[in-house]
Protein backbone atom coordinates (compact mmCIF):
# COMPACT_ATOMS: atom_id res chain seq x y z
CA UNK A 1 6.89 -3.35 20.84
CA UNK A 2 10.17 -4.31 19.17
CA UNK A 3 12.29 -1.96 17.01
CA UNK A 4 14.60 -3.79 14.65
CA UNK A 5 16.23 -3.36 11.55
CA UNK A 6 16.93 -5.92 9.13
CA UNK A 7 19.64 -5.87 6.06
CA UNK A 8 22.55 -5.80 3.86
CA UNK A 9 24.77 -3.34 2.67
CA UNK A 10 28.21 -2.89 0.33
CA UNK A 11 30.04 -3.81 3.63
CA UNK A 12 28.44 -7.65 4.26
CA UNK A 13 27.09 -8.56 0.48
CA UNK A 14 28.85 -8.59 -2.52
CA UNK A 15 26.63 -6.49 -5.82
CA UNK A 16 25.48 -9.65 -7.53
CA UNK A 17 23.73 -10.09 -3.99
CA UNK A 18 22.60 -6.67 -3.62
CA UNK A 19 20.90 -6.21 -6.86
CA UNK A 20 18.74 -9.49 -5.95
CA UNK A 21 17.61 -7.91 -2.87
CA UNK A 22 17.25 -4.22 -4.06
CA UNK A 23 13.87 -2.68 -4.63
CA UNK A 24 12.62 -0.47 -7.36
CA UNK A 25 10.79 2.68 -6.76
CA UNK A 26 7.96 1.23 -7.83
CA UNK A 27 7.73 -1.68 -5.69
CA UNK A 28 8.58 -0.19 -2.16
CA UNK A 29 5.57 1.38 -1.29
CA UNK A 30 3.65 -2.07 -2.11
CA UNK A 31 6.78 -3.76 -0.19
CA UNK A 32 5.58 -1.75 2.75
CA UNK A 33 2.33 -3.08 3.08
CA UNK A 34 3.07 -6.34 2.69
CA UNK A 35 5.79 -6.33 5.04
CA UNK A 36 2.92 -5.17 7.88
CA UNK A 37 0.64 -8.16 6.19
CA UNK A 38 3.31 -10.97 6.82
CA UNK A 39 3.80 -9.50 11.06
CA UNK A 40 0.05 -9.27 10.75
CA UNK A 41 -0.27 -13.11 9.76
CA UNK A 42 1.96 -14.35 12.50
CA UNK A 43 0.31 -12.01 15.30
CA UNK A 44 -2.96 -10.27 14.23
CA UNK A 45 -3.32 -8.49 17.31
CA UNK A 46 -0.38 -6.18 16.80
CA UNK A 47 0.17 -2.76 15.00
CA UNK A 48 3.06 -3.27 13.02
CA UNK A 49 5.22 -0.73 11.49
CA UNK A 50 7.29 -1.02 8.69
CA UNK A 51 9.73 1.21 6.07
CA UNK A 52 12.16 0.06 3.23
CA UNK A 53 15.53 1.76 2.50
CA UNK A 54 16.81 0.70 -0.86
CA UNK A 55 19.92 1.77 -2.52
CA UNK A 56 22.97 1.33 -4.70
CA UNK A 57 24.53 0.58 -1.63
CA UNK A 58 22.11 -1.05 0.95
CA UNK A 59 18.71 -2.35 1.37
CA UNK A 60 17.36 -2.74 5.10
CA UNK A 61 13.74 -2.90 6.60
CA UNK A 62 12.95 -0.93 9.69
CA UNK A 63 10.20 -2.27 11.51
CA UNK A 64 8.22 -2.02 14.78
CA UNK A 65 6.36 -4.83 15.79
CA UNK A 66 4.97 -6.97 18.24
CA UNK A 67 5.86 -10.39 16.80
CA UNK A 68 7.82 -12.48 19.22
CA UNK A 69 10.55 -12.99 16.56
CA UNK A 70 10.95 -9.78 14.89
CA UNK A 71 14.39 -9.98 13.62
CA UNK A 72 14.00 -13.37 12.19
CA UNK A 73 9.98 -12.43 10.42
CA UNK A 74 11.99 -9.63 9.25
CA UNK A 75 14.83 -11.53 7.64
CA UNK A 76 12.32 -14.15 6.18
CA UNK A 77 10.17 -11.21 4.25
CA UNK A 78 12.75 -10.22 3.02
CA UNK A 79 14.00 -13.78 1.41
CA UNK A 80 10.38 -14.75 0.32
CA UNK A 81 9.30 -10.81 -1.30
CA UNK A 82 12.47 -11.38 -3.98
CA UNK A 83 12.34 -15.10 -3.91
CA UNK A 84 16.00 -15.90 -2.46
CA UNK A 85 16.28 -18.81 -0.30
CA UNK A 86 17.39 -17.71 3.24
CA UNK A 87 19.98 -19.72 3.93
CA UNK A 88 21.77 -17.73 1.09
CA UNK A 89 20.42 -14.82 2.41
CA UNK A 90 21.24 -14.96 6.12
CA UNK A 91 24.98 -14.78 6.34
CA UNK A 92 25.32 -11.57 4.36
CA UNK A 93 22.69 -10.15 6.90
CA UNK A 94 22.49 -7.72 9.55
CA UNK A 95 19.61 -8.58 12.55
CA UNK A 96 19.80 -5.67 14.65
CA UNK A 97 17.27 -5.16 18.05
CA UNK A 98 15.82 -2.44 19.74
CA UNK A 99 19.29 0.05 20.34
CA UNK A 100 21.42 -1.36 18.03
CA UNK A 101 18.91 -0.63 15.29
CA UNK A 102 18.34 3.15 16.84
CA UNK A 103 21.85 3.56 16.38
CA UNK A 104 22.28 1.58 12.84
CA UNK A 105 19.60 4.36 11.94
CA UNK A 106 21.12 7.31 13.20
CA UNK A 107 24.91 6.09 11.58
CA UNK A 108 23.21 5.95 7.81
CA UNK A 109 21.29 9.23 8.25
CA UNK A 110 25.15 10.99 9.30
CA UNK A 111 26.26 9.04 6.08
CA UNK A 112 28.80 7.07 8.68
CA UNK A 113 27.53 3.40 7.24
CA UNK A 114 27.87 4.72 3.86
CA UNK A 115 30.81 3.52 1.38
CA UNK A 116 31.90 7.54 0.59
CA UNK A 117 32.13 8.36 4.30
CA UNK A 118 30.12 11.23 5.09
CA UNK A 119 28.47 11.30 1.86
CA UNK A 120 25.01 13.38 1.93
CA UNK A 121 22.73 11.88 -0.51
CA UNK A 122 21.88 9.50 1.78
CA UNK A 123 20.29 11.21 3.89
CA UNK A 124 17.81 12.61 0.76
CA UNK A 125 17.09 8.56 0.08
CA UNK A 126 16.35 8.07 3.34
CA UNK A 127 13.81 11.22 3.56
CA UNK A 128 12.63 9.70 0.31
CA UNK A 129 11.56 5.87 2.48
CA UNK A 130 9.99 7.73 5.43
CA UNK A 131 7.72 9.32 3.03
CA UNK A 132 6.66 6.43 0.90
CA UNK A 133 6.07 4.44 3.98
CA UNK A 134 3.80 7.16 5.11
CA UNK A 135 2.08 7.01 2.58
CA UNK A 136 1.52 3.40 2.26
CA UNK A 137 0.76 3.45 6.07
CA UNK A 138 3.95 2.20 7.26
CA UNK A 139 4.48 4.61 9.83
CA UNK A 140 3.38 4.47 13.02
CA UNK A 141 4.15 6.38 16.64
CA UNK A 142 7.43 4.12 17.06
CA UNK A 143 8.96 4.60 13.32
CA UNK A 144 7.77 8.29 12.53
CA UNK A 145 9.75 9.49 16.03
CA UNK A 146 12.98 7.37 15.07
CA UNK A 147 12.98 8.46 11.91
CA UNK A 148 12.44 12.65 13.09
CA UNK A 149 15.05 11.81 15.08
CA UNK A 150 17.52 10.50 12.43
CA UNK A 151 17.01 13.56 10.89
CA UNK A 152 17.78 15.63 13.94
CA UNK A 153 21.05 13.75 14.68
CA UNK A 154 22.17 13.77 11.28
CA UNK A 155 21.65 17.65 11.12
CA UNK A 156 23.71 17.98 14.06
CA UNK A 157 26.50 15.62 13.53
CA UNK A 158 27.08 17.54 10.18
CA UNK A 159 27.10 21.22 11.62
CA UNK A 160 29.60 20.44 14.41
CA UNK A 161 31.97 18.02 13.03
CA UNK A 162 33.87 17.60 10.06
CA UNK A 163 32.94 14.39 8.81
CA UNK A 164 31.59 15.22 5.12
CA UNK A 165 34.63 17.81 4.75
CA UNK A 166 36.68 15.51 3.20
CA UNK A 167 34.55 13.53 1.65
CA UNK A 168 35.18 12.06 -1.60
CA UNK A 169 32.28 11.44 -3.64
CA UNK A 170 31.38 8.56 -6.23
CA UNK A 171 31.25 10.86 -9.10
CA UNK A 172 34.84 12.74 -7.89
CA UNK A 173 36.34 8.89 -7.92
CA UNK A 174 34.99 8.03 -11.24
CA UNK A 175 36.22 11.16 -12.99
CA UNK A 176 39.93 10.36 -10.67
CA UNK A 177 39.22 7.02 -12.65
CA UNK A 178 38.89 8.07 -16.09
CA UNK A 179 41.69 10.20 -16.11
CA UNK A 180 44.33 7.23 -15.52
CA UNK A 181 42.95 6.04 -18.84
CA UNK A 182 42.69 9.05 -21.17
CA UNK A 183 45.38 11.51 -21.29
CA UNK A 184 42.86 14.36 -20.86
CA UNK A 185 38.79 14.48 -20.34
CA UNK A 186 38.63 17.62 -22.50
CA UNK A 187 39.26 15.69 -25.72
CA UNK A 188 36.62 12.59 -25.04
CA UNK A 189 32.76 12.67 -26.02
CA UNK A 190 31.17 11.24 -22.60
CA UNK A 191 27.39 9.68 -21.99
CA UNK A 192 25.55 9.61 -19.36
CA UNK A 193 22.59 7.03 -19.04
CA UNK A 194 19.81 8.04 -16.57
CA UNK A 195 18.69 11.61 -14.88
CA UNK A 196 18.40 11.41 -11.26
CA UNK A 197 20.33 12.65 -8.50
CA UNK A 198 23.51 10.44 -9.08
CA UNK A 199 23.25 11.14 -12.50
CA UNK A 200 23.40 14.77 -11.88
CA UNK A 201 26.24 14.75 -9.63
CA UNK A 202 28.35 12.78 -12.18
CA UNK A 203 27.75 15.01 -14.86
CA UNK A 204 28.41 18.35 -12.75
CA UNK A 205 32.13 16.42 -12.03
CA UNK A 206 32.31 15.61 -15.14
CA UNK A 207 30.97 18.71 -17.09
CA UNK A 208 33.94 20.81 -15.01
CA UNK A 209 36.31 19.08 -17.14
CA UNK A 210 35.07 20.15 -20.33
CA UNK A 211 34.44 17.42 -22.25
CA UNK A 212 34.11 17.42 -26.10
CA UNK A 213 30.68 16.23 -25.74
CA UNK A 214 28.02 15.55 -22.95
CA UNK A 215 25.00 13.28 -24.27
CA UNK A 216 22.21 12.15 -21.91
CA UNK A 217 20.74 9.10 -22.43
CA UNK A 218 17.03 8.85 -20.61
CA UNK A 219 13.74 7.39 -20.66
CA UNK A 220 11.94 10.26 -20.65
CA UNK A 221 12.99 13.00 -23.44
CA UNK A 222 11.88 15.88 -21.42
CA UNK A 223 13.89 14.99 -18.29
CA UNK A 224 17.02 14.02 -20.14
CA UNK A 225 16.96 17.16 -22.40
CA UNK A 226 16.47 19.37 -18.97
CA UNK A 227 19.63 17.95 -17.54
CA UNK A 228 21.64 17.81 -20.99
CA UNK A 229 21.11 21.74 -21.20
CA UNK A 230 22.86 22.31 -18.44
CA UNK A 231 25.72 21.20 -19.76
CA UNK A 232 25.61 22.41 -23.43
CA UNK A 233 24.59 18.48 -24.15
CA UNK A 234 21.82 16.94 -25.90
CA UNK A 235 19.40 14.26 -24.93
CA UNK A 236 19.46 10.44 -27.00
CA UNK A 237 16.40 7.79 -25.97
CA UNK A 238 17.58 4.55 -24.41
CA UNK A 239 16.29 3.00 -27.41
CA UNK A 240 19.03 5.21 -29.03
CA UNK A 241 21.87 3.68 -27.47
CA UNK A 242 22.37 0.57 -30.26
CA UNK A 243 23.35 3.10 -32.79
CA UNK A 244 24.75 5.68 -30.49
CA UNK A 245 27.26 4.13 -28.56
CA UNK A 246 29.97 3.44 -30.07
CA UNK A 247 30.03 7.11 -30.18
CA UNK A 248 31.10 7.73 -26.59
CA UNK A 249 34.85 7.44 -24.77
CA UNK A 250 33.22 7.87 -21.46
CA UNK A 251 29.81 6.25 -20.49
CA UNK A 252 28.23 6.55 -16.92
CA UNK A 253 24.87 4.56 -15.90
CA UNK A 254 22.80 4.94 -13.19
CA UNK A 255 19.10 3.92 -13.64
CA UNK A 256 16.41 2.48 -11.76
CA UNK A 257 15.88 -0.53 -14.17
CA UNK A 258 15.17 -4.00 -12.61
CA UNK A 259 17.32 -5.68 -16.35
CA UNK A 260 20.94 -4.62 -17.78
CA UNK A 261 20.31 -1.98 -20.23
CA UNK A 262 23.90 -2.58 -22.21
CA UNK A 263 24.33 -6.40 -23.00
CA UNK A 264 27.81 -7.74 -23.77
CA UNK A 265 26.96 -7.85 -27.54
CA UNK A 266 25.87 -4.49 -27.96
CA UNK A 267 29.18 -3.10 -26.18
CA UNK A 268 31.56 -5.81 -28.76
CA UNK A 269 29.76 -4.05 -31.24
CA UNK A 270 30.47 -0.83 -30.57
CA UNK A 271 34.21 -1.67 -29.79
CA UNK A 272 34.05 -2.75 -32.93
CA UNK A 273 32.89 0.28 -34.32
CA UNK A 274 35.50 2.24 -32.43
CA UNK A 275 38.26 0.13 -34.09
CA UNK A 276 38.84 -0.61 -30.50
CA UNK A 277 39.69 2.69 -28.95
CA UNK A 278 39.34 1.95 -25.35
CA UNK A 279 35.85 2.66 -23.44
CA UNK A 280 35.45 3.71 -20.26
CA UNK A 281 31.93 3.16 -18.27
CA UNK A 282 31.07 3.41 -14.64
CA UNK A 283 28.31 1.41 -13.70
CA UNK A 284 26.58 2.93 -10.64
CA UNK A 285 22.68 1.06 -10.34
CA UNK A 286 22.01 -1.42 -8.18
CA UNK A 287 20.60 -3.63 -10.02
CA UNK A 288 23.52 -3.56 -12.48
CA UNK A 289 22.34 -1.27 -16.05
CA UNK A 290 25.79 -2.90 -17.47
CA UNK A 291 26.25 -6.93 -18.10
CA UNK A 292 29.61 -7.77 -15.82
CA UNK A 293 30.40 -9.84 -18.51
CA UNK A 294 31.22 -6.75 -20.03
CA UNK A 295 34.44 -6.38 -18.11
CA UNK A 296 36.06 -9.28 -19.64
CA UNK A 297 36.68 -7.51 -22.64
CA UNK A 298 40.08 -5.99 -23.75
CA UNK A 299 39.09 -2.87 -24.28
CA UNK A 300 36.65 -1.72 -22.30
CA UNK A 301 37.02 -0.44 -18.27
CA UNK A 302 34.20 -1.43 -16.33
CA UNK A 303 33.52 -0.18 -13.05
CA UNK A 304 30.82 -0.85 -10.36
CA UNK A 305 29.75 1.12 -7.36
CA UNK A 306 31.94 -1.57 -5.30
CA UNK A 307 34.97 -0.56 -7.09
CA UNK A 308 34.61 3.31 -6.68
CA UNK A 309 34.08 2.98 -3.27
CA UNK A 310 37.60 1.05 -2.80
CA UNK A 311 39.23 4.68 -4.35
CA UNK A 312 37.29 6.86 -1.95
CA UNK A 313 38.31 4.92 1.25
CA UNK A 314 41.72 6.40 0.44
CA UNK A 315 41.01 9.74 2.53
CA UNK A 316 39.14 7.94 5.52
CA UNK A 317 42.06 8.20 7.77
CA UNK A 318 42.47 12.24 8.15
CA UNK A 319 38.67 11.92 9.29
CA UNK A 320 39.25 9.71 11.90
CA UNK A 321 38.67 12.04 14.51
CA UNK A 322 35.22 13.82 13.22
CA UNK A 323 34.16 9.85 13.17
CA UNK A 324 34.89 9.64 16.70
CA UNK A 325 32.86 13.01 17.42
CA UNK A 326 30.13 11.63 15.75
CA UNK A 327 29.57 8.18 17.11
CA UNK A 328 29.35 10.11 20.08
CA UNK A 329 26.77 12.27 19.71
CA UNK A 330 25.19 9.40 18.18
CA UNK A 331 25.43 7.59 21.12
CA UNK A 332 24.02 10.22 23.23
CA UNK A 333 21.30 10.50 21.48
CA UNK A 334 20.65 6.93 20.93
CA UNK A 335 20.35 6.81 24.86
CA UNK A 336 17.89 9.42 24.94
CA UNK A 337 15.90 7.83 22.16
CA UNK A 338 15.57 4.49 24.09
CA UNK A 339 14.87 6.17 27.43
CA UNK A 340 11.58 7.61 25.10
CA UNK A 341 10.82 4.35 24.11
CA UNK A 342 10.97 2.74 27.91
CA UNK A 343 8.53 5.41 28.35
CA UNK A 344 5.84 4.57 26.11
CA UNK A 345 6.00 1.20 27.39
CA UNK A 346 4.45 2.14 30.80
CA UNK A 347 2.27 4.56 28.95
CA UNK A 348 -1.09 1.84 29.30
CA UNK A 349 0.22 1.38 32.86
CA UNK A 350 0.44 5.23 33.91
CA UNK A 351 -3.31 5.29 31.67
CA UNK A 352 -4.79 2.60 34.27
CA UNK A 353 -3.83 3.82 37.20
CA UNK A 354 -5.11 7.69 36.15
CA UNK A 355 -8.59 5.87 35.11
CA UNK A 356 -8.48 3.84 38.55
CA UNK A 357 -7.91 7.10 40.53
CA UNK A 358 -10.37 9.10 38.75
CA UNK A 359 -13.24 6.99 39.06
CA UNK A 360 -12.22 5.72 42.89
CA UNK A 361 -12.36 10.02 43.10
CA UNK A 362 -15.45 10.32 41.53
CA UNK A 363 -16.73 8.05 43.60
CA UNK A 364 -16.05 9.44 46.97
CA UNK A 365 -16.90 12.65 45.79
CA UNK A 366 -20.33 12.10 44.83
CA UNK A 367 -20.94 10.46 48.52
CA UNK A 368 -19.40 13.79 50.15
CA UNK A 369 -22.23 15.90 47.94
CA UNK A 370 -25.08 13.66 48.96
CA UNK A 371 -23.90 14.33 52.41
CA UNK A 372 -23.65 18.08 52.05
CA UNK A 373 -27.32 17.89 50.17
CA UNK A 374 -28.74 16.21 53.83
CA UNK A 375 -27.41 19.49 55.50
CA UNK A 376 -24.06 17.24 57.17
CA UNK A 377 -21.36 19.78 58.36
CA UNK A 378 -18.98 20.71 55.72
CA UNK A 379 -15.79 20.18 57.81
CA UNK A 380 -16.91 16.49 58.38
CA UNK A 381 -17.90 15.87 54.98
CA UNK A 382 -13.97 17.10 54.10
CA UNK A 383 -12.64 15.03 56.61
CA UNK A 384 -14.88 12.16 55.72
CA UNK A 385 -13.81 12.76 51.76
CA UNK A 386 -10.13 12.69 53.09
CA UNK A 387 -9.94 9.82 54.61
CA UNK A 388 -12.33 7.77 52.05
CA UNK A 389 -9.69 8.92 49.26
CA UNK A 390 -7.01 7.69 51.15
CA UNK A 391 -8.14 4.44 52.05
CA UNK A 392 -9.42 3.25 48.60
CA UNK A 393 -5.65 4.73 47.32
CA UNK A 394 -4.07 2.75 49.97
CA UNK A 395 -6.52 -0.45 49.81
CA UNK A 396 -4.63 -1.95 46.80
CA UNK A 397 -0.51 -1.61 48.23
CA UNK A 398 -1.89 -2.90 51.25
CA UNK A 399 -2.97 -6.15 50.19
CA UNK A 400 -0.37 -6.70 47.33
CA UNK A 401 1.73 -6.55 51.05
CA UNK A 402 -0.01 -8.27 52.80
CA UNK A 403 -0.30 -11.41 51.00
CA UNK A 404 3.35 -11.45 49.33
CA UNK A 405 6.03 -13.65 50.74
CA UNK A 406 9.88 -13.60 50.88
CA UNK A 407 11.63 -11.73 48.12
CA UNK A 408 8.58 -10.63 46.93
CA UNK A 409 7.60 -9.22 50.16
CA UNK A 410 11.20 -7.83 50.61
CA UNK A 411 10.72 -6.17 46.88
CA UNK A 412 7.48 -4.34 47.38
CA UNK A 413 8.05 -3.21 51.23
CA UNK A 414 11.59 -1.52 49.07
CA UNK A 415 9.18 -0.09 46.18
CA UNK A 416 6.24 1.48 47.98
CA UNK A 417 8.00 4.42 50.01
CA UNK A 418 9.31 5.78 46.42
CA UNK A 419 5.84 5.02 44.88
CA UNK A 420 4.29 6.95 47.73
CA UNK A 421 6.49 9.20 48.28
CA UNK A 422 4.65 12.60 47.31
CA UNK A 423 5.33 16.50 47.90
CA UNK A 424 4.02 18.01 50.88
C-alpha cells in the first residue's frame, strides 16, 4: 500500500490556477468517491483510500492505494475531475510518496505549509476533510491513523513551541492594509460578503476598530443577521449588493461560490456613485468572489489572499527558531509513523505463519489424545508431542536451507538463528 499526497498550494501555483483546481463544499465528498473509482479502474483488486483538502490556499489529495503509479493516477484525477489539461497542471504540482507525504501532512496540520505561518484555521479545514471523507467512505486503516496522527502532532507542536505566537493573521494584514489608505477605520462604513469562519475573523479585526458601519452581506438572511449582531451591524442579501454597494469604503469577500459575485461593471458603477471616493476590498475566496479586472481601476484597492500573505511574511524571521523546534518533532514523529506502517505490511505475513502453527499444533495434538485414549504412557505421549511439534516447526527452515545456493544460502544460514532465537 502506497501513501501519497498529491497538490498545489499558494507556494507552487499562482490564484488564477488555484481557483481552477479548488473544490466546493459541495463537490468534495462526491470528489472522494470518485477519486477511489478512478484507483479502482486501474487496479480493481485494491482498497483504495482517498481525502480532499481544499482551501483558499491549497488543494491536495491524500490517498492510499495499491496502484503501481500512485502519484501519477493521483495527479491525473486531479487534471481530468476539473477538466485542466495536465501538462498545465503538472509543473505547479507537488507528487509526494510514502514519508514525504507523512510529513507534508503533519507540516499543514502545525500550520507550517501555510502562507500566515502558524496560522490555526487550518487545522479546523483539515478536521473538516477527514470527516467528509469518512463519510463518503474515503477512509480507510492507512488514512484514518495518519490523519489521528496529524492531529496529535499538531497539538503538540503548538503547546511546546512558539510558532503561532507571532503569528499574523489574514484578517490582522488586511485591516494593516486598509489603514495605509484611509486616515482612520472609525470614520468608514465597511461590508463584509459571506459568514464563515474567515468571515468572522475579519470582522472581529475589523469590528475592534469601530467602524461607522458593519453590513453583512450573505446568502442566507438568518446566518448573516447572526453574525451582523455581533457587531451592532445589519444583514443585506447578495442580491442586495447592486444597490448597496456603492455604500461601503471597506468591502471584504470570502464565499464559497464557484463564479465572481462583484463583476467589473457593477464596481464602475458604484465608483461612480461614490463620485470616486476610493474603495477598498479584500478578496479572500478561492475561487475569486471579485473580477481581477477589478484592480485596474483608479480608484479602487484590490487585494487577493496572495497579496495579504506577502504582508504577513514580514514577522517570519523572529520565529525562526520555534520552526526549527517543530520540524523536529515533526520529524520524530514522522519516523514513528512509518515504522507503523512497515508494520502493517508484514501483518498478512505474521497472520500466515500464526494460522500455519496453529493448525500444524492442532494437529499433533489431536494424535497425542488418541494416544492417551489407547491407555499410552503420558510421559511418552509428551515427549512424542515434543518432538512432533518441533519437527513440523523445523521441517520448513530446513529445506528452504537445504536447497538454497550461494548468497542465498549465505542469507538464510545469517537469518535463521535470530528467527529462532526464542527465550528459554
Amino acid at each position: 500500500m502506497q501513501l501519497v499526497a498529491v497538490g498545489l498550494n499558494h507556494t507552487t501555483a499562482p490564484v488564477a490556477l488555484r481557483e481552477r483546481l479548488a473544490f466546493g463544499p459541495d463537490q468534495i465528498g462526491q470528489a472522494v468517491q470518485a477519486a477511489r473509482q478512478w484507483f479502482a479502474r486501474i487496479e480493481p483488486r485494491g482498497n483504495d483510500e482517498s481525502a480532499i483538502l481544499s482551501t483558499c490556499n491549497r488543494t491536495e489529495m491524500y490517498a492510499a492505494s495499491e496502484v503501481p503509479n500512485a502519484l501519477d493516477a493521483a495527479a491525473h484525477f486531479l487534471a481530468d475531475f476539473h477538466k485542466v489539461n495536465p501538462s498545465e497542471l503538472r509543473p505547479h504540482l507537488y507528487l509526494l510518496p510514502q514519508h514525504e507525504a507523512v510529513r507534508h501532512a503533519f507540516r499543514v496540520a502545525s500550520g507550517l505549509d501555510s502562507m500566515v505561518l502558524g496560522e490555526p484555521q487550518i487545522l479546523g479545514q483539515m478536521k473538516d476533510a477527514v470527516r467528509v471523507a469518512e463519510e463518503y467512505g474515503g477512509l480507510g486503516t492507512y488514512l484514518h491513523q495518519l490523519f489521528q496522527r496529524s492531529f496529535s502532532v499538531a497539538k503538540e507542536v503548538r503547546s511546546t513551541t512558539e510558532i503561532g505566537a507571532a503569528s499574523v493573521s489574514m484578517a490582522a494584514a488586511a485591516v494593516r492594509l486598509a489603514e495605509r489608505i484611509f486616515d482612520t477605520i472609525r470614520e468608514q462604513h465597511v461590508l463584509f460578503i459571506g459568514a464563515g469562519e474567515m468571515i468572522e475573523l475579519c470582522a472581529t479585526h475589523f469590528g475592534a476598530q469601530l467602524p461607522k458601519s458593519v453590513t453583512v452581506a450573505n446568502r442566507t438572511m438568518e446566518r448573516g443577521e447572526a453574525l451582523a449582531r455581533r457587531f451592532d451591524g445589519r444583514a443585506i442579501r447578495l442580491a442586495d449588493l447592486p444597490n448597496e454597494l456603492h455604500k461601503f469604503d471597506i468591502v471584504v469577500s470570502c464565499t464559497a461560490s464557484s463564479l465572481p459575485l462583484i463583476g467589473l461593471g457593477l464596481v464602475e458603477r458604484a465608483i461612480k456613485a461614490r463620485r470616486h471616493k476610493p474603495m477598498f476590498m479584500v478578496d479572500l475566496a478561492v475561487p475569486r468572489d471579485i473580477e481581477a479586472e477589478v484592480g485596474r481601476l483608479n480608484d479602487v484597492f484590490l487585494y487577493t489572499v496572495d497579496d495579504l500573505g506577502k504582508v504577513v511574511q514580514s514577522g517570519i524571521e523572529s520565529r525562526r527558531a520555534a520552526v526549527a523546534q517543530a520540524e523536529a518533532i515533526i520529524e520524530t514523529r514522522v519516523q514513528s509513523f512509518m515504522h507503523w506502517v512497515d508494520d502493517r505490511a508484514v501483518v498478512p505475513l505474521i497472520r500466515d505463519l500464526h494460522d500455519t502453527s496453529e493448525a500444524l499444533r492442532l494437529h499433533e495434538l489431536e494424535r497425542a489424545r488418541k494416544l492417551l485414549a489407547r491407555g499410552e504412557d503420558p510421559e511418552a505421549v509428551l515427549e512424542a508431542l515434543s518432538r512432533g511439534l518441533t519437527a513440523k516447526f523445523l521441517h520448513g527452515p530446513q529445506q528452504a536451507l537445504h536447497h538454497a545456493k550461494g548468497d542465498e544460502r549465505a542469507r538464510l544460514a545469517s537469518l535463521l538463528p535470530q528467527l529462532f532465537r526464542g527465550r528459554r
